[in-house]
N, C-alpha and C. Protein backbone atom coordinates (compact mmCIF):
# COMPACT_ATOMS: atom_id res chain seq x y z
N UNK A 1 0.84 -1.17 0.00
CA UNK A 1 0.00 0.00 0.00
C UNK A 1 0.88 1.24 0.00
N UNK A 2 0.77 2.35 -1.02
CA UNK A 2 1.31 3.42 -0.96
C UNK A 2 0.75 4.42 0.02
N UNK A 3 1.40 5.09 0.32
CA UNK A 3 0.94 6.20 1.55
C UNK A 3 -0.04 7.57 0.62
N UNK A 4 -0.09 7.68 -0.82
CA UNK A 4 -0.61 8.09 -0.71
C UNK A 4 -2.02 7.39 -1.80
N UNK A 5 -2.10 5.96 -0.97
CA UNK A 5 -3.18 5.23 -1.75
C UNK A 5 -4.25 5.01 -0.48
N UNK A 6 -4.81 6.21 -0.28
CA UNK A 6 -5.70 6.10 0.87
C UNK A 6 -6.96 5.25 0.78
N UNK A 7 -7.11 4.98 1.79
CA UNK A 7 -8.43 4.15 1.85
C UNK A 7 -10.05 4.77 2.01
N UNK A 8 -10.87 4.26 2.25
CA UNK A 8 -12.65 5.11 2.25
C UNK A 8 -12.29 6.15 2.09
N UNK A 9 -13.68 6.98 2.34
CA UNK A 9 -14.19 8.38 2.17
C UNK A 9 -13.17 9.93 2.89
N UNK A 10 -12.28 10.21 2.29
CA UNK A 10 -11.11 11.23 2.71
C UNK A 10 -12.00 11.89 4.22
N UNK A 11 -13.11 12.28 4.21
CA UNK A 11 -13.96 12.53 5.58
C UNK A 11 -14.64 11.65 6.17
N UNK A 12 -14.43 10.30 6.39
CA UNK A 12 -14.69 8.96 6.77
C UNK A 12 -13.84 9.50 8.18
N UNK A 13 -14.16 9.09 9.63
CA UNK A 13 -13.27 8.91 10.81
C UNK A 13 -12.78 7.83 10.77
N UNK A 14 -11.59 7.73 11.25
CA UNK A 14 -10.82 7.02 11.25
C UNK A 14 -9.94 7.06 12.75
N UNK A 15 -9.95 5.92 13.20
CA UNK A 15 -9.47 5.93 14.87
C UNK A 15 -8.12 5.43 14.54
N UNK A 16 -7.57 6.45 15.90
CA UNK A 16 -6.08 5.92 15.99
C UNK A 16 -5.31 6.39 17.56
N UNK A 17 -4.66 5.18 17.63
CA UNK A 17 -4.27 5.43 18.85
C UNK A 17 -2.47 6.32 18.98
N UNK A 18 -2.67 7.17 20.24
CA UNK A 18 -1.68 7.49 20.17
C UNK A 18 -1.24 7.93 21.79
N UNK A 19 0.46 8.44 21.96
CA UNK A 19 0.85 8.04 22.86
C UNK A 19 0.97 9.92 23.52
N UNK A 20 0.60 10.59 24.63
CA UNK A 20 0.87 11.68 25.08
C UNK A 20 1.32 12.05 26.10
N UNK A 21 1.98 13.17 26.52
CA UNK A 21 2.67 13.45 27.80
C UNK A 21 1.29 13.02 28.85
N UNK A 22 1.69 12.85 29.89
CA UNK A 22 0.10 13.02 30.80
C UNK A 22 -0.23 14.18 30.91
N UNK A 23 1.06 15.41 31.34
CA UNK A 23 0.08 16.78 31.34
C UNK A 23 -0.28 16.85 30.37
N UNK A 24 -0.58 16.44 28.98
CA UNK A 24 -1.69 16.60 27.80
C UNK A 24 -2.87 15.78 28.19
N UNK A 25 -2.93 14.79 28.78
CA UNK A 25 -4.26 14.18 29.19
C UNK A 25 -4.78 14.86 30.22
N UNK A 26 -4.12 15.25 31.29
CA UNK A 26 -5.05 15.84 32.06
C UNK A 26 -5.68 16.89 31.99
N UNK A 27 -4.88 17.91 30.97
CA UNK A 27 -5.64 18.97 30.57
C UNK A 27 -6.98 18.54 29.57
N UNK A 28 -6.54 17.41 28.83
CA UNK A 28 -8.12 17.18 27.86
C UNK A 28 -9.04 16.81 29.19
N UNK A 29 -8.23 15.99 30.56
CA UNK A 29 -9.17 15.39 30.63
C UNK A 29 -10.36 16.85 31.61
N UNK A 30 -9.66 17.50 31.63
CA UNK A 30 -10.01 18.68 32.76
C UNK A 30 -11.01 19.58 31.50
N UNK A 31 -10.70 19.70 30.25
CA UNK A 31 -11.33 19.86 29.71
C UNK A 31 -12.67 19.38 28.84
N UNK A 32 -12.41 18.04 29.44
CA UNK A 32 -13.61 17.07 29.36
C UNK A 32 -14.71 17.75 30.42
N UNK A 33 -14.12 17.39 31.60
CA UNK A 33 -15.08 18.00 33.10
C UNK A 33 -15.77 19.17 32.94
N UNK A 34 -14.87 19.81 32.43
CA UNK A 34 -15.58 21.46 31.89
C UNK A 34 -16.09 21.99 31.67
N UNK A 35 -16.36 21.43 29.88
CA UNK A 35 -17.02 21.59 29.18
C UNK A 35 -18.11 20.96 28.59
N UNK A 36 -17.72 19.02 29.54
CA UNK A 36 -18.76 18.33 28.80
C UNK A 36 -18.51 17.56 27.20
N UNK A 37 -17.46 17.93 26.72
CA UNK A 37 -17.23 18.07 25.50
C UNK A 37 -16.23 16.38 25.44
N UNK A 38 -16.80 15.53 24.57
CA UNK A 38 -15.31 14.38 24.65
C UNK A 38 -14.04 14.48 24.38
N UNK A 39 -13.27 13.93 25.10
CA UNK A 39 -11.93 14.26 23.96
C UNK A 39 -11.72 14.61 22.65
N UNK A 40 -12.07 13.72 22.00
CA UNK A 40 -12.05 13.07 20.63
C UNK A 40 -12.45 14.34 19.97
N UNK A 41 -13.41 15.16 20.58
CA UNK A 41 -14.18 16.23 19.77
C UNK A 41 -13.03 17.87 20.23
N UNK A 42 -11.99 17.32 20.98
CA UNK A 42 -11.30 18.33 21.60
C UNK A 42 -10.45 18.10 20.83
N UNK A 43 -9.29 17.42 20.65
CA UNK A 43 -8.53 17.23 19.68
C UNK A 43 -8.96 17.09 17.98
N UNK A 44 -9.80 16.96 17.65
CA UNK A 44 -10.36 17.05 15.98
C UNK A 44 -10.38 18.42 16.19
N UNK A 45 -10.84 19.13 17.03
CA UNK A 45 -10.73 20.59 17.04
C UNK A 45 -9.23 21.18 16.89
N UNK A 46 -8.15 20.62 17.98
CA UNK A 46 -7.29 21.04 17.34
C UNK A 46 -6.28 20.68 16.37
N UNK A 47 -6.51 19.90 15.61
CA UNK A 47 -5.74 19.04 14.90
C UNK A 47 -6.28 20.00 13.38
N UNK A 48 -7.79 20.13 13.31
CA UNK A 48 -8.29 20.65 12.14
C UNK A 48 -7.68 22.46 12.33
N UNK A 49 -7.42 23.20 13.76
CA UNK A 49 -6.78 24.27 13.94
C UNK A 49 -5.11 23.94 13.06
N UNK A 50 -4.42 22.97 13.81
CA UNK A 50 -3.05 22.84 13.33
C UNK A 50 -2.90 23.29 11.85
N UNK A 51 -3.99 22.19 11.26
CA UNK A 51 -3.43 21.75 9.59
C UNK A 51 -3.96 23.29 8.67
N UNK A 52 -4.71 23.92 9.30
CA UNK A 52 -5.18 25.39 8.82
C UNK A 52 -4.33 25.73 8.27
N UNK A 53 -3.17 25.59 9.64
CA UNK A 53 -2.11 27.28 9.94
C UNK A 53 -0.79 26.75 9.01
N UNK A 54 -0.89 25.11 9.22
CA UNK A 54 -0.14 24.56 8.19
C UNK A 54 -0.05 23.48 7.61
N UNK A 55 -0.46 24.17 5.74
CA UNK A 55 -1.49 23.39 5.06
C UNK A 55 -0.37 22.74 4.75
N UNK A 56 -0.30 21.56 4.00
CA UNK A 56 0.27 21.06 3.10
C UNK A 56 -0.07 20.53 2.03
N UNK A 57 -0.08 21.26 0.90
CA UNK A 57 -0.97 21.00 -0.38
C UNK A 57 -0.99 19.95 -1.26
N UNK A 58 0.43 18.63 -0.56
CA UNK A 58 0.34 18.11 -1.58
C UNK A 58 -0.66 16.79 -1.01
N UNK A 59 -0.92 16.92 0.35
CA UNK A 59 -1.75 16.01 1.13
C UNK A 59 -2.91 15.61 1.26
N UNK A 60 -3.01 14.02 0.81
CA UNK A 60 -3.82 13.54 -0.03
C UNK A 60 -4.81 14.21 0.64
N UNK A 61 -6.08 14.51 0.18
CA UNK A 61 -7.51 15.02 0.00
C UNK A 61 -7.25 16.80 0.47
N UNK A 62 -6.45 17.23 0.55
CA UNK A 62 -5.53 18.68 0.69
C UNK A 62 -6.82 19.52 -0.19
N UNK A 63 -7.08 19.43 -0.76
CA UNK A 63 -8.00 20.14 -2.15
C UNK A 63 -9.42 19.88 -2.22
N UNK A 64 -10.07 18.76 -1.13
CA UNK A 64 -11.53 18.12 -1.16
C UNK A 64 -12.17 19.38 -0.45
N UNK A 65 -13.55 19.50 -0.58
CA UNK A 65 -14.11 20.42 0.36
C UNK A 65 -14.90 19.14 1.16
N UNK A 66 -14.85 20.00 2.58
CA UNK A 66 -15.54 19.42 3.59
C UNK A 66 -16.90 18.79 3.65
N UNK A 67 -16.61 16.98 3.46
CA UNK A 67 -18.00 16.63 3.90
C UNK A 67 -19.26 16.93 4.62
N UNK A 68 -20.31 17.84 4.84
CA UNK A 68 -20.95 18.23 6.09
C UNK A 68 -21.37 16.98 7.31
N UNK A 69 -21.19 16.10 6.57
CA UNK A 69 -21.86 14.67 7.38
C UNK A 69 -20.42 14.69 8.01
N UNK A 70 -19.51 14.90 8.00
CA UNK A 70 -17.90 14.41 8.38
C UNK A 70 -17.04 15.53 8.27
N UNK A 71 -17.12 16.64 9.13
CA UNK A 71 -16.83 17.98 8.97
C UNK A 71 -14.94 17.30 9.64
């Protein structure tokens, strides 16, 4: 499989696990308590902030407009 031979729908979720300082968990998780809000929906927030500020155009679906079902 090539990396850039992606699989389903470019706005399809897709889970993945990953590894973080704990002071990054406890702040999601404090920001869980908070706000009410899940993780998952805390980080897609900033992950979709990150890739804004820096796009990389040649990255696969880089050019799709946003599914509304799969924002």
């Amino acid at each position: 499989m090539l990396i850039n031979d992606p699989k389903g729908h470019p706005n399809q979720d897709k889970e993945v696990k990953v590894k973080i300082p704990m002071s990054y968990h406890v702040r999601l998780h404090s920001m869980k308590v908070l706000t009410g809000k899940p993780i998952s929906d805390a980080v897609t927030e900033a992950l979709e902030a990150y890739f804004q500020t820096h796009a990389i155009s040649h990255a696969p679906f880089a050019d799709l407009e946003t599914d509304p079902e799969h924002p």
